[in-house]
C-alpha atoms as a PDB file:
ATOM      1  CA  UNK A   1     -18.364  18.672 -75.240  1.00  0.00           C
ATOM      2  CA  UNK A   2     -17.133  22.296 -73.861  1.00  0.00           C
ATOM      3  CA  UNK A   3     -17.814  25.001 -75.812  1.00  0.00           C
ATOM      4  CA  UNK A   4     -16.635  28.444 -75.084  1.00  0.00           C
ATOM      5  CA  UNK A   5     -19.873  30.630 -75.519  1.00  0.00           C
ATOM      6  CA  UNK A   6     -19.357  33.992 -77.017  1.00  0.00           C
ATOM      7  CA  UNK A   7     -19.675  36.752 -74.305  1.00  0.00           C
ATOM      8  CA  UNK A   8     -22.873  39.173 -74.183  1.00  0.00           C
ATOM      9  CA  UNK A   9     -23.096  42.177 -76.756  1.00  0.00           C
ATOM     10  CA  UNK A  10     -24.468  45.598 -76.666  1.00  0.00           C
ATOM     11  CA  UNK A  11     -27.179  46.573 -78.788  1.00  0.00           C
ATOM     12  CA  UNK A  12     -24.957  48.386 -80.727  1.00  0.00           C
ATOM     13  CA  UNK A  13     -22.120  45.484 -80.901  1.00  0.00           C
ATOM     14  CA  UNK A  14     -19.372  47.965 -80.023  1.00  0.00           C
ATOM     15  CA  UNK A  15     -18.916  46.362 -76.600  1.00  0.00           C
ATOM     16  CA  UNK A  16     -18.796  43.131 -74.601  1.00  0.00           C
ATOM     17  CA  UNK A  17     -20.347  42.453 -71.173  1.00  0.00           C
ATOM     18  CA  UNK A  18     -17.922  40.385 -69.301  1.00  0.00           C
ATOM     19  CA  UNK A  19     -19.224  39.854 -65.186  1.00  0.00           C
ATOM     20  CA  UNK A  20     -21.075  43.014 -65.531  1.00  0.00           C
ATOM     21  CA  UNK A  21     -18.237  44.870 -66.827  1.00  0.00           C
ATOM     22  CA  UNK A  22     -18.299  46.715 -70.594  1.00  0.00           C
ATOM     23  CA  UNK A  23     -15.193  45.895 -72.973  1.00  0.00           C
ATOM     24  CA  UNK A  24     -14.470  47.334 -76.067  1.00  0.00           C
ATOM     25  CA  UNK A  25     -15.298  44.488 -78.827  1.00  0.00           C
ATOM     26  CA  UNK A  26     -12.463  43.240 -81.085  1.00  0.00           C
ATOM     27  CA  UNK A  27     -13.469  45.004 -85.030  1.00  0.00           C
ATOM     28  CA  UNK A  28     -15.533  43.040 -86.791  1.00  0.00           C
ATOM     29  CA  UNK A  29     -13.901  44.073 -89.635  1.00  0.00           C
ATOM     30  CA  UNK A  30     -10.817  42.207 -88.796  1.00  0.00           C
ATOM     31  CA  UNK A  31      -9.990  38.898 -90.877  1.00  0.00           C
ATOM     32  CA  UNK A  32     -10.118  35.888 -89.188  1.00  0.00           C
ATOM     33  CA  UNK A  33      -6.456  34.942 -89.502  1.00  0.00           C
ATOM     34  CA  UNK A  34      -5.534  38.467 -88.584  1.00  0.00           C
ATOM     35  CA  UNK A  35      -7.358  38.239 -85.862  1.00  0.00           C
ATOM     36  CA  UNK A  36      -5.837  34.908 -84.725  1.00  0.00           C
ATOM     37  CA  UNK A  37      -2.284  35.933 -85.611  1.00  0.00           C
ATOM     38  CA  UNK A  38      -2.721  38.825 -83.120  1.00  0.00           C
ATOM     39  CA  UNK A  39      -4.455  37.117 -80.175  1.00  0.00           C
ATOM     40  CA  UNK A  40      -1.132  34.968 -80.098  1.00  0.00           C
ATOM     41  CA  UNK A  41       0.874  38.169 -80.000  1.00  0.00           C
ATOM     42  CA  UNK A  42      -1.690  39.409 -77.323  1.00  0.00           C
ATOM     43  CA  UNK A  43      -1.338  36.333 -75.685  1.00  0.00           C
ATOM     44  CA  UNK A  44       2.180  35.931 -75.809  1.00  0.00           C
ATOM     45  CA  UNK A  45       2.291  39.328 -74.211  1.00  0.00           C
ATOM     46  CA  UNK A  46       0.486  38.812 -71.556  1.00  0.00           C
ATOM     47  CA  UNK A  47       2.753  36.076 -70.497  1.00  0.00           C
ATOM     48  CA  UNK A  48       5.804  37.669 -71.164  1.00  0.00           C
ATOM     49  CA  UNK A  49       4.170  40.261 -68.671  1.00  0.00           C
ATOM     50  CA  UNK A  50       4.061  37.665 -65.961  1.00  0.00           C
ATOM     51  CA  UNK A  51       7.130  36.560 -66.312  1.00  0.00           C
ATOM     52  CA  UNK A  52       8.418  39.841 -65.560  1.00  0.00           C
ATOM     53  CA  UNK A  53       6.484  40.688 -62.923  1.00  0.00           C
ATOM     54  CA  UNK A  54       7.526  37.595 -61.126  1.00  0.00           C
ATOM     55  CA  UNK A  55      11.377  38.190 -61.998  1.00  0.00           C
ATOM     56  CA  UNK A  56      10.909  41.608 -61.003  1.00  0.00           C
ATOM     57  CA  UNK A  57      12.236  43.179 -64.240  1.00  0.00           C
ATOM     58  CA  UNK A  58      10.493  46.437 -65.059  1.00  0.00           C
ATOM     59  CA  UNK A  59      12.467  46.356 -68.235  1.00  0.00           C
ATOM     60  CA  UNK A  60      10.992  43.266 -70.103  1.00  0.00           C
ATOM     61  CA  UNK A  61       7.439  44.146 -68.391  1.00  0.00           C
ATOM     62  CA  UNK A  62       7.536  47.451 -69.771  1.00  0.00           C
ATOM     63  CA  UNK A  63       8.199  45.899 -73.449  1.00  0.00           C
ATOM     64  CA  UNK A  64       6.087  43.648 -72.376  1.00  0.00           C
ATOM     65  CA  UNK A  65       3.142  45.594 -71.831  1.00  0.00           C
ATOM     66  CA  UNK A  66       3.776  47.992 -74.959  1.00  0.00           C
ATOM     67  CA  UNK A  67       3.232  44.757 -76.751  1.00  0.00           C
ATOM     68  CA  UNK A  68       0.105  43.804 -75.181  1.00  0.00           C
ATOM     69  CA  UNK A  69      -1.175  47.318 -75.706  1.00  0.00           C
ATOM     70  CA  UNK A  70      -0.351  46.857 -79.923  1.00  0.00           C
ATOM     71  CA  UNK A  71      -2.275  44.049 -80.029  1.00  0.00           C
ATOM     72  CA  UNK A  72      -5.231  45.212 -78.579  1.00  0.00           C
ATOM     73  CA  UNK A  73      -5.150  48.492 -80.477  1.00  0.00           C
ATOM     74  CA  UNK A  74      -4.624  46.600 -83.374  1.00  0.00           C
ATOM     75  CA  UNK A  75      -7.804  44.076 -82.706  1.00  0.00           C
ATOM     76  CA  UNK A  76      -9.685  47.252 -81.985  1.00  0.00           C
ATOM     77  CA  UNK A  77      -9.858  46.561 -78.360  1.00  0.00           C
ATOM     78  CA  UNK A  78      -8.217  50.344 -77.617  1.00  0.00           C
ATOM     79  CA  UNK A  79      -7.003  53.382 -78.789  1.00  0.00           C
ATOM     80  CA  UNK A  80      -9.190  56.342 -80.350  1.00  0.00           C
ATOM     81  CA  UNK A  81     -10.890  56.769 -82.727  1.00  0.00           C
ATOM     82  CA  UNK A  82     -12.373  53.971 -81.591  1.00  0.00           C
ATOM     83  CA  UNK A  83     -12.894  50.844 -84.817  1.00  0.00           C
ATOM     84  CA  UNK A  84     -16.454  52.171 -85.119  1.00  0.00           C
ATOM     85  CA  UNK A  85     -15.692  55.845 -85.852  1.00  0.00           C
ATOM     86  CA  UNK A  86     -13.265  54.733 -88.736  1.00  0.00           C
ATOM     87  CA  UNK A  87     -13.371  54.326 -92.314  1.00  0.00           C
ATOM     88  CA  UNK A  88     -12.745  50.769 -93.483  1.00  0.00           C
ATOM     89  CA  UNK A  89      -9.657  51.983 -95.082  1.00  0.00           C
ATOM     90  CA  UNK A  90      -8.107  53.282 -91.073  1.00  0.00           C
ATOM     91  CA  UNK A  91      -9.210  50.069 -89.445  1.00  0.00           C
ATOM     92  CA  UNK A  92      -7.725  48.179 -92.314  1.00  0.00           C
ATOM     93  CA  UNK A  93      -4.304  50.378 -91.705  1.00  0.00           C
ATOM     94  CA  UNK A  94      -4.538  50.086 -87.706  1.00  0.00           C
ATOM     95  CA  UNK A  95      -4.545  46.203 -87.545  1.00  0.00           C
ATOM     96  CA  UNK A  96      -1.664  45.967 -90.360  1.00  0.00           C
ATOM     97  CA  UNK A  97       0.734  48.517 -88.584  1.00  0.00           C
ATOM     98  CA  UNK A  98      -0.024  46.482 -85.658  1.00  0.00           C
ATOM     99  CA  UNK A  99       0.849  43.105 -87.491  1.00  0.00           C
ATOM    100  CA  UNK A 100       3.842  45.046 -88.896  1.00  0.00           C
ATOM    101  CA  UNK A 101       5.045  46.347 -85.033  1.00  0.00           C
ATOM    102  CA  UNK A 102       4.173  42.637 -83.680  1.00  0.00           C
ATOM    103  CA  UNK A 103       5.890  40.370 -86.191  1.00  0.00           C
ATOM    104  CA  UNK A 104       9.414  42.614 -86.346  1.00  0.00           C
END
């Protein structure tokens, strides 16, 4: 069977180590299904991205790309304060204006 292992932590859990490389971890605090429902935004994004890079539209992969970046603001994954320097009631309001800017 192939499992997908969960990438290395910091001490601290605020970060992933991916090839050596520190990423901001998604929340915690972030439901499960919330969490899925905006990985398949994120993801969707991402491809939407390629496409327009390979049809050469700067348009779509601006729109594109403002997409991705809700997503991962929402998950936690950017903007400041980062999730760990917020109250629960902020983190709670970041990924359900992001949810509210994805789904429209």
């Amino acid at each position: 069977m192939n499992r997908r292992t969960e990438p290395e932590h910091t001490p601290d859990g605020h970060y992933v180590v991916i090839s050596g490389r520190r990423w901001r971890a998604t929340d915690p605090s972030v439901p499960d299904e919330v969490a899925a429902r905006l990985r398949s935004h994120l993801m969707a994004a991402r491809r939407a991205v390629g496409v327009a890079l390979r049809e050469k539209d700067t348009t779509a992969e601006r729109a594109a790309r403002k997409r991705v970046n809700a997503a991962k603001v929402a998950l936690g994954e950017r903007g400041t304060p980062p999730w760990w320097e917020q109250d629960e009631k902020a983190r709670k309001q970041r990924w359900e204006e992001g949810l509210r800017q994805l789904d429209s």
